[in-house]
PDB file of N, CA and C in Angstrom:
ATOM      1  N   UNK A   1      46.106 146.059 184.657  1.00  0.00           N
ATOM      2  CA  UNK A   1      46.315 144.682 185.043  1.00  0.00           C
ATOM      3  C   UNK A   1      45.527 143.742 184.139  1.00  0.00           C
ATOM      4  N   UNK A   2      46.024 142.524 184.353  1.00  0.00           N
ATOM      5  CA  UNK A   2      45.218 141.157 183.588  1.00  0.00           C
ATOM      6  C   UNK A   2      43.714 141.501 183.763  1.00  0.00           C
ATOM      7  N   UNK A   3      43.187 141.407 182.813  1.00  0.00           N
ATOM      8  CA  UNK A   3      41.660 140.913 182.868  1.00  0.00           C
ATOM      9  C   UNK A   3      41.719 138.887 183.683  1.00  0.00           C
ATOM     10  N   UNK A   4      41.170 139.047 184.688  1.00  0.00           N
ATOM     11  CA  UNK A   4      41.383 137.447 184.522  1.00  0.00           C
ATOM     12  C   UNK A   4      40.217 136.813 183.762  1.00  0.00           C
ATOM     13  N   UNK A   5      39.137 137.269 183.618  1.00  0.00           N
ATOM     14  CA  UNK A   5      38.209 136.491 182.863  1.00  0.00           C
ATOM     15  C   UNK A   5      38.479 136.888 181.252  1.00  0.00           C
ATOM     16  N   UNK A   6      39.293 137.514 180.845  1.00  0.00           N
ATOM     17  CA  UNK A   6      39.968 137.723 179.684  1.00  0.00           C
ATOM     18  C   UNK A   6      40.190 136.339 178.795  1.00  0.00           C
ATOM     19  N   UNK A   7      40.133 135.602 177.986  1.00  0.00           N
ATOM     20  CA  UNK A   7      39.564 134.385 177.032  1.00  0.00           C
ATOM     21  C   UNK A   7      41.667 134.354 176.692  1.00  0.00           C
ATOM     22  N   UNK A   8      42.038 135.674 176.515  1.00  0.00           N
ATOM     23  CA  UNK A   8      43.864 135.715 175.409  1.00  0.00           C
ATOM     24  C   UNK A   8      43.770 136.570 175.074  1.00  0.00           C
ATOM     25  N   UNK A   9      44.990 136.933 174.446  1.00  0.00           N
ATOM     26  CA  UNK A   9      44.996 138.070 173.521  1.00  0.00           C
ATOM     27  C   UNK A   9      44.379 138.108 171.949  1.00  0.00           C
ATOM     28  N   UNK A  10      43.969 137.443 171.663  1.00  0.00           N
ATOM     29  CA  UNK A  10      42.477 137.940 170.502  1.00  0.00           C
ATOM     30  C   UNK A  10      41.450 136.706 170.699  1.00  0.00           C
ATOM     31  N   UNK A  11      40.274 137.476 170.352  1.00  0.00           N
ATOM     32  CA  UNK A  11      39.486 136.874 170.449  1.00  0.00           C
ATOM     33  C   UNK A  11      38.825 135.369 169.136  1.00  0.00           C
ATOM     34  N   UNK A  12      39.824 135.867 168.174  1.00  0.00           N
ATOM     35  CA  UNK A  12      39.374 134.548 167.154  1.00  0.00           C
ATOM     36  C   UNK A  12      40.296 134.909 166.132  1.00  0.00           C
ATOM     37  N   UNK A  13      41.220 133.783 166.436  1.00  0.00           N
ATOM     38  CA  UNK A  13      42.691 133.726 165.377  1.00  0.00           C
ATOM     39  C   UNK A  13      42.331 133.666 163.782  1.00  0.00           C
ATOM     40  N   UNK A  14      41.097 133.530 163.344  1.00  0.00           N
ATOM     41  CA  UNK A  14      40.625 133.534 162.227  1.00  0.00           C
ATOM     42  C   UNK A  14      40.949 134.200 161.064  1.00  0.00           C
ATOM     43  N   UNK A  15      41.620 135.605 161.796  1.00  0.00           N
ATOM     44  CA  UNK A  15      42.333 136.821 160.621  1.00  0.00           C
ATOM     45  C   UNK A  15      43.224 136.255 160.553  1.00  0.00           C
ATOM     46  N   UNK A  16      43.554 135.494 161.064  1.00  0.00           N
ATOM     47  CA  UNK A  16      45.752 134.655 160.983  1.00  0.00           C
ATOM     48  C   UNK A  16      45.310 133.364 159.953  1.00  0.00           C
ATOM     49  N   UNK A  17      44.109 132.795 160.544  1.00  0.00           N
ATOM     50  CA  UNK A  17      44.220 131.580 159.729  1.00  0.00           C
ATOM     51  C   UNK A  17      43.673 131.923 158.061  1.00  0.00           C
ATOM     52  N   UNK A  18      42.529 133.182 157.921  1.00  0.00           N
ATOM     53  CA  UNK A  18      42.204 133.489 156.708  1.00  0.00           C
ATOM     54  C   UNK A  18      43.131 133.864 155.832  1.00  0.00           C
ATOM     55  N   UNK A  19      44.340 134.677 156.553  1.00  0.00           N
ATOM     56  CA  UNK A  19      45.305 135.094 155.385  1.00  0.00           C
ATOM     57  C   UNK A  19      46.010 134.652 154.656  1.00  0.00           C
ATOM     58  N   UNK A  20      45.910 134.781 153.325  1.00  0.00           N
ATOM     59  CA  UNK A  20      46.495 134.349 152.469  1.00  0.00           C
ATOM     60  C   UNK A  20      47.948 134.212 151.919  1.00  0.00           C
ATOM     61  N   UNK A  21      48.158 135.636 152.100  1.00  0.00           N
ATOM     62  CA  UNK A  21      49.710 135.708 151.776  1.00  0.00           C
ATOM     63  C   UNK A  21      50.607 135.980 153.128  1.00  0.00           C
ATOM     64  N   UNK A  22      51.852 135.758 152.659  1.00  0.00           N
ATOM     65  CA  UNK A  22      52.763 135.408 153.839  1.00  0.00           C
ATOM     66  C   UNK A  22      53.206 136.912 154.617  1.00  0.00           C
ATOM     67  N   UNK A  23      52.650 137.884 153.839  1.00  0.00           N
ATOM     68  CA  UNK A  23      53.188 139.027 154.746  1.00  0.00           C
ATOM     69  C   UNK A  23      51.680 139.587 155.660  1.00  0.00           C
ATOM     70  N   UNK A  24      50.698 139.388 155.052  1.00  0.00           N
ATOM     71  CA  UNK A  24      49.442 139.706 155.790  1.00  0.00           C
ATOM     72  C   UNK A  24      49.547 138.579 156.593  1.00  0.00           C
ATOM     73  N   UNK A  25      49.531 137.753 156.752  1.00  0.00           N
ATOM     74  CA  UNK A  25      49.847 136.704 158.355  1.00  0.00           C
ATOM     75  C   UNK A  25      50.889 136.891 158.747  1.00  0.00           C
ATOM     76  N   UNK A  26      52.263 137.352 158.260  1.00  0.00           N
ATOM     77  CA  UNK A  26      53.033 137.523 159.529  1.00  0.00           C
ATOM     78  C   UNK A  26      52.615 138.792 160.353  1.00  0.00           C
ATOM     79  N   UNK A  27      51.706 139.813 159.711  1.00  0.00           N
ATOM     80  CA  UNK A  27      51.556 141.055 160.288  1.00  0.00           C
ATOM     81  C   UNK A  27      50.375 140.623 161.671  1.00  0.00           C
ATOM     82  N   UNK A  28      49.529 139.722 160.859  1.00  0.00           N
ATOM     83  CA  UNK A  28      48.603 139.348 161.734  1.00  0.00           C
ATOM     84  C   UNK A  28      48.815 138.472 163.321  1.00  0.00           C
ATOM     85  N   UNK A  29      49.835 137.643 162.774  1.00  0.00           N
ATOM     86  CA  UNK A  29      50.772 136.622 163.717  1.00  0.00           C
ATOM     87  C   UNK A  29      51.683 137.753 165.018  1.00  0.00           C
ATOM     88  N   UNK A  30      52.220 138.446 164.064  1.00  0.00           N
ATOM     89  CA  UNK A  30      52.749 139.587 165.212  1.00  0.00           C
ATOM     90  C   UNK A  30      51.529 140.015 165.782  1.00  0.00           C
ATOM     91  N   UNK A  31      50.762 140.851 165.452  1.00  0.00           N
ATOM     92  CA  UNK A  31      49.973 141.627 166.484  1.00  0.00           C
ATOM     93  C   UNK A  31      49.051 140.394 167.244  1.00  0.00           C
ATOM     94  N   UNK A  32      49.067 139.289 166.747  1.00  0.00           N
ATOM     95  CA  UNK A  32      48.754 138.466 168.286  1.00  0.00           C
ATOM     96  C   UNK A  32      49.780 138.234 169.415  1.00  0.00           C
ATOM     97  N   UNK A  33      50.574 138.293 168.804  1.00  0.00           N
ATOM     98  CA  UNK A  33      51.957 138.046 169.417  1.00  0.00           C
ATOM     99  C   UNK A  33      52.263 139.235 170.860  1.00  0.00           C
ATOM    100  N   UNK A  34      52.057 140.483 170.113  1.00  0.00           N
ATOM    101  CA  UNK A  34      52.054 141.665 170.461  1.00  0.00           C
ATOM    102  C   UNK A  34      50.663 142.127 171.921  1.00  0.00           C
ATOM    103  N   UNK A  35      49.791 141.050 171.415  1.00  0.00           N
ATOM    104  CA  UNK A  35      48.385 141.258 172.486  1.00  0.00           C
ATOM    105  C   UNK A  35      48.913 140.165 173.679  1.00  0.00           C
ATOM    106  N   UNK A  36      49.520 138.986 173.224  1.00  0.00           N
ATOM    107  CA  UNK A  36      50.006 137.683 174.238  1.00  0.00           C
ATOM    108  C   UNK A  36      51.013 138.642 175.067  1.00  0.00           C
ATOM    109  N   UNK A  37      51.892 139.190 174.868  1.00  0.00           N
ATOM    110  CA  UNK A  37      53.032 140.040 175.012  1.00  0.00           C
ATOM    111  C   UNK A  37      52.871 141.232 176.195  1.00  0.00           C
ATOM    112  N   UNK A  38      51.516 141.568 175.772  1.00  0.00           N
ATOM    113  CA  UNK A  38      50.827 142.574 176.868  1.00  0.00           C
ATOM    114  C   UNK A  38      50.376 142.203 177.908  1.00  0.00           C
ATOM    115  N   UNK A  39      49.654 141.191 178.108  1.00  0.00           N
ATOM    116  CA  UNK A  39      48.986 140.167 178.363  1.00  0.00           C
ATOM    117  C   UNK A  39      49.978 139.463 179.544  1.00  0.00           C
ATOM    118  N   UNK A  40      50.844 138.884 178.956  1.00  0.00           N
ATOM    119  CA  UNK A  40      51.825 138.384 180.119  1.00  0.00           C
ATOM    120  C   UNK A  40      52.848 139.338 180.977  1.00  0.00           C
ATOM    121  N   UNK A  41      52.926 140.670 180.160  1.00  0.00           N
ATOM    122  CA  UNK A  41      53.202 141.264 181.085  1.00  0.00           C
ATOM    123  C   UNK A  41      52.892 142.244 182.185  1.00  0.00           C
ATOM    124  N   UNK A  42      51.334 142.337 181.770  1.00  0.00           N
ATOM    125  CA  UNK A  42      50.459 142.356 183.117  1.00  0.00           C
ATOM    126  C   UNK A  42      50.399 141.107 184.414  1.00  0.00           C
ATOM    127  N   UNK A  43      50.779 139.802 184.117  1.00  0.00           N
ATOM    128  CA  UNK A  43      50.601 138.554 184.877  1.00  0.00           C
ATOM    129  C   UNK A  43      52.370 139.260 185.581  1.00  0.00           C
ATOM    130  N   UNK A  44      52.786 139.537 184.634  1.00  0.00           N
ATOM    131  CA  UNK A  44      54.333 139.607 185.437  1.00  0.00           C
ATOM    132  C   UNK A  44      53.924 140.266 186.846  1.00  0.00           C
ATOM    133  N   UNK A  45      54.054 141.583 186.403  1.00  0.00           N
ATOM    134  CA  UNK A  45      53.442 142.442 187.465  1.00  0.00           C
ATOM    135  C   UNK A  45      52.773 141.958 188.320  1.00  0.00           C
ATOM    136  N   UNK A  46      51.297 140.717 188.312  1.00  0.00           N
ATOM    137  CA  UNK A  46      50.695 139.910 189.503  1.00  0.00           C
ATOM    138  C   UNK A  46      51.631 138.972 190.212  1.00  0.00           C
ATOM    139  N   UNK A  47      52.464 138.734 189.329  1.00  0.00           N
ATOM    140  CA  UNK A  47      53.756 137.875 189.878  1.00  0.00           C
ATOM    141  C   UNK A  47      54.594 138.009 190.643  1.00  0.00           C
ATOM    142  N   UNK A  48      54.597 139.182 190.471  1.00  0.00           N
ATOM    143  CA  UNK A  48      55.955 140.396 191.265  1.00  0.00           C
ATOM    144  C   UNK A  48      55.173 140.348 192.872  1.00  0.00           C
ATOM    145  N   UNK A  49      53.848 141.207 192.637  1.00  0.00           N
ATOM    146  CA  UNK A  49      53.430 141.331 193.572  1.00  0.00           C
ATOM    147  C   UNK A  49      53.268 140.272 194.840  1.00  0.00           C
ATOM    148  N   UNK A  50      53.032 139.487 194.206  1.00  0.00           N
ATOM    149  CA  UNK A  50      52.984 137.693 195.372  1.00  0.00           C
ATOM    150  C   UNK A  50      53.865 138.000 195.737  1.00  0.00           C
ATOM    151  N   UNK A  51      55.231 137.761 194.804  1.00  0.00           N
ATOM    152  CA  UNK A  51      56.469 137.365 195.019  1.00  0.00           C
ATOM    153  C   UNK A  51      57.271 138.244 196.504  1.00  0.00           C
ATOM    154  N   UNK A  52      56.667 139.621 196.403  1.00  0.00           N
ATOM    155  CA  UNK A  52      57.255 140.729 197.726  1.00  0.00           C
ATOM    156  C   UNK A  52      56.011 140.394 198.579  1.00  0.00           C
ATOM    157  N   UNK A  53      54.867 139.808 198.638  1.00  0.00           N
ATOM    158  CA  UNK A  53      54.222 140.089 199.654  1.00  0.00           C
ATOM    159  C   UNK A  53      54.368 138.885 200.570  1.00  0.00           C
ATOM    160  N   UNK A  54      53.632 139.001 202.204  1.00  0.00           N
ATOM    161  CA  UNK A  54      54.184 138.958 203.309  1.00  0.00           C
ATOM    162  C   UNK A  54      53.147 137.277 203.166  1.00  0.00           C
ATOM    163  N   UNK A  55      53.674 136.410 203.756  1.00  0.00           N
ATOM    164  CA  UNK A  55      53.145 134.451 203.280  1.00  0.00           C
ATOM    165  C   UNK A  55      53.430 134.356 202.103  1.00  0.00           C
ATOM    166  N   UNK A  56      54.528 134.792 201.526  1.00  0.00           N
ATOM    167  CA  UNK A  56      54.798 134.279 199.809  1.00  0.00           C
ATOM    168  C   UNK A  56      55.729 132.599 199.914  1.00  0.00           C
ATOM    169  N   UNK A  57      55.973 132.761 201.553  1.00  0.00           N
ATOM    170  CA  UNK A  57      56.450 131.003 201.702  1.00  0.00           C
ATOM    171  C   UNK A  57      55.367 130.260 201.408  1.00  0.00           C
ATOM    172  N   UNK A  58      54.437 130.773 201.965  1.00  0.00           N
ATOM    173  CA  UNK A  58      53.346 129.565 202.229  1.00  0.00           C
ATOM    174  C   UNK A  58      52.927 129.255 200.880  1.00  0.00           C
ATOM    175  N   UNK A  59      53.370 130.738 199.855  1.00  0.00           N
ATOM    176  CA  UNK A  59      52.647 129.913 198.668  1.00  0.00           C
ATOM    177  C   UNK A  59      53.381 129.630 197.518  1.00  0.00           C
ATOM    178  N   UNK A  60      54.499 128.852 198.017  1.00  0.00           N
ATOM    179  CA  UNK A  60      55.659 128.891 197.194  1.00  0.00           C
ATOM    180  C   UNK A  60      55.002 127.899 196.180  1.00  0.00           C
ATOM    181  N   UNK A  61      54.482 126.271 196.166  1.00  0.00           N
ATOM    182  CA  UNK A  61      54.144 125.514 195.209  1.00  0.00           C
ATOM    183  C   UNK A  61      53.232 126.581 194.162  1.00  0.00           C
ATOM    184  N   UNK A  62      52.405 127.211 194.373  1.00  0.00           N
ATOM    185  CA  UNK A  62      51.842 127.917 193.681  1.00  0.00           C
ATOM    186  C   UNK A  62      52.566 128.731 192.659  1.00  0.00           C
ATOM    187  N   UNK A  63      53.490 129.984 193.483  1.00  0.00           N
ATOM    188  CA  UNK A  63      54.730 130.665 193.005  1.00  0.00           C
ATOM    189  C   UNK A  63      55.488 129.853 192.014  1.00  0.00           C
ATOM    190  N   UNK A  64      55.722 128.671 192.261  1.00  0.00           N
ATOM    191  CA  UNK A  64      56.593 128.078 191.548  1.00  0.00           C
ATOM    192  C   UNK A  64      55.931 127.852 189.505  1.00  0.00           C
ATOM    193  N   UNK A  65      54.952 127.098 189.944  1.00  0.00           N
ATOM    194  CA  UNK A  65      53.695 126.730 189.109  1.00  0.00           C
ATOM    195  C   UNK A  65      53.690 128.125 188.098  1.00  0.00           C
ATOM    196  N   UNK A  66      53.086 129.337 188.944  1.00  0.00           N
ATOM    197  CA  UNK A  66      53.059 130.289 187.942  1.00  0.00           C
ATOM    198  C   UNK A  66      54.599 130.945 187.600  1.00  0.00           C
ATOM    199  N   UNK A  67      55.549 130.744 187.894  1.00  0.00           N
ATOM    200  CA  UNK A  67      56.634 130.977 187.367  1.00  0.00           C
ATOM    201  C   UNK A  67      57.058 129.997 185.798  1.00  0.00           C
ATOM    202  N   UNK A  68      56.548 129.026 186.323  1.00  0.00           N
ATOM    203  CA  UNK A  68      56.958 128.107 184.506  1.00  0.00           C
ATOM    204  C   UNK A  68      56.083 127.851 183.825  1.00  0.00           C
ATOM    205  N   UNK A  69      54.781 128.561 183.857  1.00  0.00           N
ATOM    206  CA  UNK A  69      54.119 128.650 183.268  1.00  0.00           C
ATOM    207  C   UNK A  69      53.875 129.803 182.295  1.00  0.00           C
ATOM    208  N   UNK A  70      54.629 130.620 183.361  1.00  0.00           N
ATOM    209  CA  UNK A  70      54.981 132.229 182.209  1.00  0.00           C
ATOM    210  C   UNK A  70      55.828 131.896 181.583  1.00  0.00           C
ATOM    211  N   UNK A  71      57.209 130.916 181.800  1.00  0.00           N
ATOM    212  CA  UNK A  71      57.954 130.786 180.856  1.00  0.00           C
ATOM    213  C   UNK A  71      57.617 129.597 180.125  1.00  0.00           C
ATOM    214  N   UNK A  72      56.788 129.284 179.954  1.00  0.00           N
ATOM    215  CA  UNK A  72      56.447 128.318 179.488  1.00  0.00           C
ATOM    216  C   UNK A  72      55.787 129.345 177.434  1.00  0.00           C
ATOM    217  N   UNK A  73      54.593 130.142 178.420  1.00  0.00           N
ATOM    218  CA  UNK A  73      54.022 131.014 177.421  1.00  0.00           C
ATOM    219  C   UNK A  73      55.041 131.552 176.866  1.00  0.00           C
ATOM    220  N   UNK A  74      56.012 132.601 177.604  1.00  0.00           N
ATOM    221  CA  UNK A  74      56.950 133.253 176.793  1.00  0.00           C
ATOM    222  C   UNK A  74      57.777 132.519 175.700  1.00  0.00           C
ATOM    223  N   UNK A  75      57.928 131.853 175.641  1.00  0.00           N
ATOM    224  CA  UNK A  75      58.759 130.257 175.028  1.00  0.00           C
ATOM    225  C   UNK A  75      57.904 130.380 173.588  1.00  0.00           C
ATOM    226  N   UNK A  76      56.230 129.744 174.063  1.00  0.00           N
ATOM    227  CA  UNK A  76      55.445 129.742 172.687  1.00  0.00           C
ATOM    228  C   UNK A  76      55.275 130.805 172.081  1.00  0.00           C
ATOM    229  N   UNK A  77      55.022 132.204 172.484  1.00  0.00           N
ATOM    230  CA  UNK A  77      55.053 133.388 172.163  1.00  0.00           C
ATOM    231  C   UNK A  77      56.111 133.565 171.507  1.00  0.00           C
ATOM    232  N   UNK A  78      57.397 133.534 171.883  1.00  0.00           N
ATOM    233  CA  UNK A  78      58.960 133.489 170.690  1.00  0.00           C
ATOM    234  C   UNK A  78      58.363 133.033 169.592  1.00  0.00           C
ATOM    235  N   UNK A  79      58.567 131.464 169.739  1.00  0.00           N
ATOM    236  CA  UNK A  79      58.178 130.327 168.727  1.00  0.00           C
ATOM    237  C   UNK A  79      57.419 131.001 167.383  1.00  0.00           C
ATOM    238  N   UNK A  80      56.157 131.589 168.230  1.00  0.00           N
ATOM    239  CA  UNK A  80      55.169 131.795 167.047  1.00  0.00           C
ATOM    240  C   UNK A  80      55.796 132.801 166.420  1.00  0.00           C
ATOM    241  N   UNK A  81      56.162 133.914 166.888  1.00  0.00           N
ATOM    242  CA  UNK A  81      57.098 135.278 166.379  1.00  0.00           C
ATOM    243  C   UNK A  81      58.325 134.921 164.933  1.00  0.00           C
ATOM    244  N   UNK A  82      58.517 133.851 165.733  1.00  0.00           N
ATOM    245  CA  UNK A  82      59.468 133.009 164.358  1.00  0.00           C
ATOM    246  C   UNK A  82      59.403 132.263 163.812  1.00  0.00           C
ATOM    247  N   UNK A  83      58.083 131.633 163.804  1.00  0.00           N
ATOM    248  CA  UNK A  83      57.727 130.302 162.874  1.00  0.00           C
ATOM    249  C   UNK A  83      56.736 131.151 161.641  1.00  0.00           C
ATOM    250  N   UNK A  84      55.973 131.919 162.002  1.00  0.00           N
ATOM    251  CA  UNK A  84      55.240 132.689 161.711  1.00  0.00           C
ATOM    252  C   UNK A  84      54.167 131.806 161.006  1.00  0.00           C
ATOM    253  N   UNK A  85      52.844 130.628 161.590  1.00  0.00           N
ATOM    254  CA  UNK A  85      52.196 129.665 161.618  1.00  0.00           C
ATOM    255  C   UNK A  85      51.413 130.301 160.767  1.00  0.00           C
ATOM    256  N   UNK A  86      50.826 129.011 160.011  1.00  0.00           N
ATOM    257  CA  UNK A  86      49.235 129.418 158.912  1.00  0.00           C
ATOM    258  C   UNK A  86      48.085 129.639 159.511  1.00  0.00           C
ATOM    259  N   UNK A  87      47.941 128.797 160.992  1.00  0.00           N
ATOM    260  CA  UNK A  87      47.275 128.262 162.010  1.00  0.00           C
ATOM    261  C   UNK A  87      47.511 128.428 163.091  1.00  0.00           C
ATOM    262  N   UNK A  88      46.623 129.030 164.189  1.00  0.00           N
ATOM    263  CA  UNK A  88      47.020 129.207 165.383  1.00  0.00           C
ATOM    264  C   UNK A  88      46.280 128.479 166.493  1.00  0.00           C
ATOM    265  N   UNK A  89      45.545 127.538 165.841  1.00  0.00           N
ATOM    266  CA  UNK A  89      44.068 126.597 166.807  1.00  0.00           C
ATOM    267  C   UNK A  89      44.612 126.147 168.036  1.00  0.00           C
ATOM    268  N   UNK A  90      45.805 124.950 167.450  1.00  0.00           N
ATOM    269  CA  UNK A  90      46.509 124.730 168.354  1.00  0.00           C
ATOM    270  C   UNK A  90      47.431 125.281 169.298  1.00  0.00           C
ATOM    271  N   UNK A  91      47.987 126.386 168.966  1.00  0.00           N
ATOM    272  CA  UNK A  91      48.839 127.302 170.004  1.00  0.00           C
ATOM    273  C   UNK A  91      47.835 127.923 171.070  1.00  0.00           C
ATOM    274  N   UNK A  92      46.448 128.639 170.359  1.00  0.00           N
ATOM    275  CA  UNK A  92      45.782 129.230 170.804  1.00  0.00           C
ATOM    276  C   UNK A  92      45.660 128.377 172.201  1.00  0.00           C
ATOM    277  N   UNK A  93      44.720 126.689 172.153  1.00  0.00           N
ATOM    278  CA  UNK A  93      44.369 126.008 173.003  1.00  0.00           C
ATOM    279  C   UNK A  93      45.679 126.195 174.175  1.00  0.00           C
ATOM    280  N   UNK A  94      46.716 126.157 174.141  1.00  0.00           N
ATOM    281  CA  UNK A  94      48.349 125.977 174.859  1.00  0.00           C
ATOM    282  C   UNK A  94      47.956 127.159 175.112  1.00  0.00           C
ATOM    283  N   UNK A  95      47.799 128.602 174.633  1.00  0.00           N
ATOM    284  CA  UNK A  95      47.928 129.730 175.477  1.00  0.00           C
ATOM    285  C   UNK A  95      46.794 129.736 176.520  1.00  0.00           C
ATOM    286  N   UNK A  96      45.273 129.296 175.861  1.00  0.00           N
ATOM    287  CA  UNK A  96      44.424 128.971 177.035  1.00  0.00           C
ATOM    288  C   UNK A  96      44.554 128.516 177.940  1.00  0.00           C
ATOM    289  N   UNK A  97      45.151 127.441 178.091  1.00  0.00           N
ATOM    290  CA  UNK A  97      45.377 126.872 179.111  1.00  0.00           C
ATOM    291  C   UNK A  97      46.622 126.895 179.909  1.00  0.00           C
ATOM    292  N   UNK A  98      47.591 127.898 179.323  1.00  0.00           N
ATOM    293  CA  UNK A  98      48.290 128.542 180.129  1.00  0.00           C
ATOM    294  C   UNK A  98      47.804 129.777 181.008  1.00  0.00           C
ATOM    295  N   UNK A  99      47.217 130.715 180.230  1.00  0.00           N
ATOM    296  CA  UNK A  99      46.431 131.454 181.065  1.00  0.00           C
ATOM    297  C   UNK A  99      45.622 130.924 181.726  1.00  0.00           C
ATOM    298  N   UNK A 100      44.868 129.963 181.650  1.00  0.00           N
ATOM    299  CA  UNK A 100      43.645 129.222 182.554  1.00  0.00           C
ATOM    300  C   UNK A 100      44.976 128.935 183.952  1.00  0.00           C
ATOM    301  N   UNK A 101      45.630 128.004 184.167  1.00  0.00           N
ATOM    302  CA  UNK A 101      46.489 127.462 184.588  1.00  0.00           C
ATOM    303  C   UNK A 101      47.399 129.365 185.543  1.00  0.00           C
ATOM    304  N   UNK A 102      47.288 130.379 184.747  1.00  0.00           N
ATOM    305  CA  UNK A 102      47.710 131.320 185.588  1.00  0.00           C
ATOM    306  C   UNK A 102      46.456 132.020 186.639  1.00  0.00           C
ATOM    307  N   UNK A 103      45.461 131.436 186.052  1.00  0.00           N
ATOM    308  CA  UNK A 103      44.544 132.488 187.032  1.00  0.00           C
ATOM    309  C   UNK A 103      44.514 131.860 187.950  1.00  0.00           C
ATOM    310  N   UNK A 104      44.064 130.038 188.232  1.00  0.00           N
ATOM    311  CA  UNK A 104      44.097 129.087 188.785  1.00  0.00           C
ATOM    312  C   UNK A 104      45.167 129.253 190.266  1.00  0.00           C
ATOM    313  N   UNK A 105      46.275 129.371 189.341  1.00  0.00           N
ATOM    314  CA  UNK A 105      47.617 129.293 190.340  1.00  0.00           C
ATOM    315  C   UNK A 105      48.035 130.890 191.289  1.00  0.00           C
ATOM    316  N   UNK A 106      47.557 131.602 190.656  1.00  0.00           N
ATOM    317  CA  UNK A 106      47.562 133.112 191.170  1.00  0.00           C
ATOM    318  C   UNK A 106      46.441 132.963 192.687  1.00  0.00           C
ATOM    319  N   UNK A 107      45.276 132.739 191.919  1.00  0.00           N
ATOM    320  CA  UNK A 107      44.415 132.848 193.072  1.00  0.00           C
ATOM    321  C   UNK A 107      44.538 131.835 194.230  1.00  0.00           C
ATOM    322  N   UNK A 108      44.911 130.589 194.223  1.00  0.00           N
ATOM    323  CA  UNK A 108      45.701 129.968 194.994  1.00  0.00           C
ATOM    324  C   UNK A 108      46.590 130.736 196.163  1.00  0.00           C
ATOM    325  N   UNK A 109      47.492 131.778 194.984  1.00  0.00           N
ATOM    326  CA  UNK A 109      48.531 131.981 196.215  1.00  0.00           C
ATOM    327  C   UNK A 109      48.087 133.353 196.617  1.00  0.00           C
ATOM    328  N   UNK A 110      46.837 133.754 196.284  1.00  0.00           N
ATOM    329  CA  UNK A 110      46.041 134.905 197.146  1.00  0.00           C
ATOM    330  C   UNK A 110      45.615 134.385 198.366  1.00  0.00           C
ATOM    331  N   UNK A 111      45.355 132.908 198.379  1.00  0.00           N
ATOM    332  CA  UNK A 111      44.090 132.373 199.490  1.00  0.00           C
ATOM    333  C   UNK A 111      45.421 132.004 200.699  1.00  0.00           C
ATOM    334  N   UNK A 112      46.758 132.483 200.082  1.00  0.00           N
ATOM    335  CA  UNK A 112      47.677 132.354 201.705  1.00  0.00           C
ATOM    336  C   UNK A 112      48.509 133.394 202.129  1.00  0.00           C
ATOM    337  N   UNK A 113      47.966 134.202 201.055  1.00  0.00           N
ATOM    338  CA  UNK A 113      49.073 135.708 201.406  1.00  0.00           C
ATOM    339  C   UNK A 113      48.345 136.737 202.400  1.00  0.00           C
ATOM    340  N   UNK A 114      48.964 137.379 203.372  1.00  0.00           N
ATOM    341  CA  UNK A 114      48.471 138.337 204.221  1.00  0.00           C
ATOM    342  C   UNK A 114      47.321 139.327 203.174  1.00  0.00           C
ATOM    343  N   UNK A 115      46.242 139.048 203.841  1.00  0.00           N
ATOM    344  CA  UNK A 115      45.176 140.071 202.277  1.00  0.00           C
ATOM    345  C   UNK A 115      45.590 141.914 202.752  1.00  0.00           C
ATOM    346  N   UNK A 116      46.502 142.444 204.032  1.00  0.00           N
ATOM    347  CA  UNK A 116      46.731 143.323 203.933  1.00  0.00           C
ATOM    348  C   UNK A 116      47.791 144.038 202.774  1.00  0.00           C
ATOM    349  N   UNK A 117      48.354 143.020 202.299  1.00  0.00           N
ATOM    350  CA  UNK A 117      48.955 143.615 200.745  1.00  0.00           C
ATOM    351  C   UNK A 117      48.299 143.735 200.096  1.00  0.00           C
ATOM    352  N   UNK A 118      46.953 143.610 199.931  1.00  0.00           N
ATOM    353  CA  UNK A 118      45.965 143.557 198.608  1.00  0.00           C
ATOM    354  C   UNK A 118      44.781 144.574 199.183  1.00  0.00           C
ATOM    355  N   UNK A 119      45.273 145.393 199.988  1.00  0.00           N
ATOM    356  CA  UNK A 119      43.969 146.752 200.263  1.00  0.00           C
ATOM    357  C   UNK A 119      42.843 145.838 201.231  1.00  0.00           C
ATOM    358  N   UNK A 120      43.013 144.187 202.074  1.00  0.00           N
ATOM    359  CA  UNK A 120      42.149 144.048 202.756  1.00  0.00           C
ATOM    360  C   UNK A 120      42.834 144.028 203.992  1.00  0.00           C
TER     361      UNK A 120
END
């Protein structure tokens, strides 16, 4: 599962922004791509889980929130896959705060779901 105190999938885009030539950054650009990729689809899986468990009405604004926010990421995640950027400062900040924005909204819709789906 997600690390939630997890920062993204790398820790300092710096190998993307140092590279020079266009095939050592697209290699580099993918395997961030590839860590974002993992990354959200561990959140899927937390997603799923809300989604079948028992008060998932109650936490539908929440549900909702982290639903377009994954597609929100998945969206920039494409993008970068095919733009294949010099720079990732700015995407990086957008994935932060998409993930910030998923832990936020997840734990939200923990604080209304029956905690007997979650082993309490």
């Amino acid at each position: 599962m997600a690390n939630m105190d997890y920062p993204g999938p790398c820790f300092a885009c710096s190998a993307i922004e140092g590279c020079a030539g266009g095939v050592d950054r697209q290699q580099a650009v993918q395997s961030y791509c590839k860590g974002l990729e993992l990354e959200l689809s561990a959140w899927k899986a937390r997603l799923y889980d809300v989604l079948v468990a028992d008060g998932a009405r109650e936490a539908e604004d929440s549900i909702a929130l982290l639903k377009s926010t994954m597609r929100e990421l998945e969206a920039t995640a494409e993008r970068l896959r095919n733009e294949c950027p010099s720079s990732l400062s700015g995407e990086e900040k957008t994935i932060g705060a998409g993930l910030e924005r998923l832990r936020v909204h997840y734990t939200k819709a923990l604080s209304v779901i029956s905690p007997g789906w979650f082993g309490g």
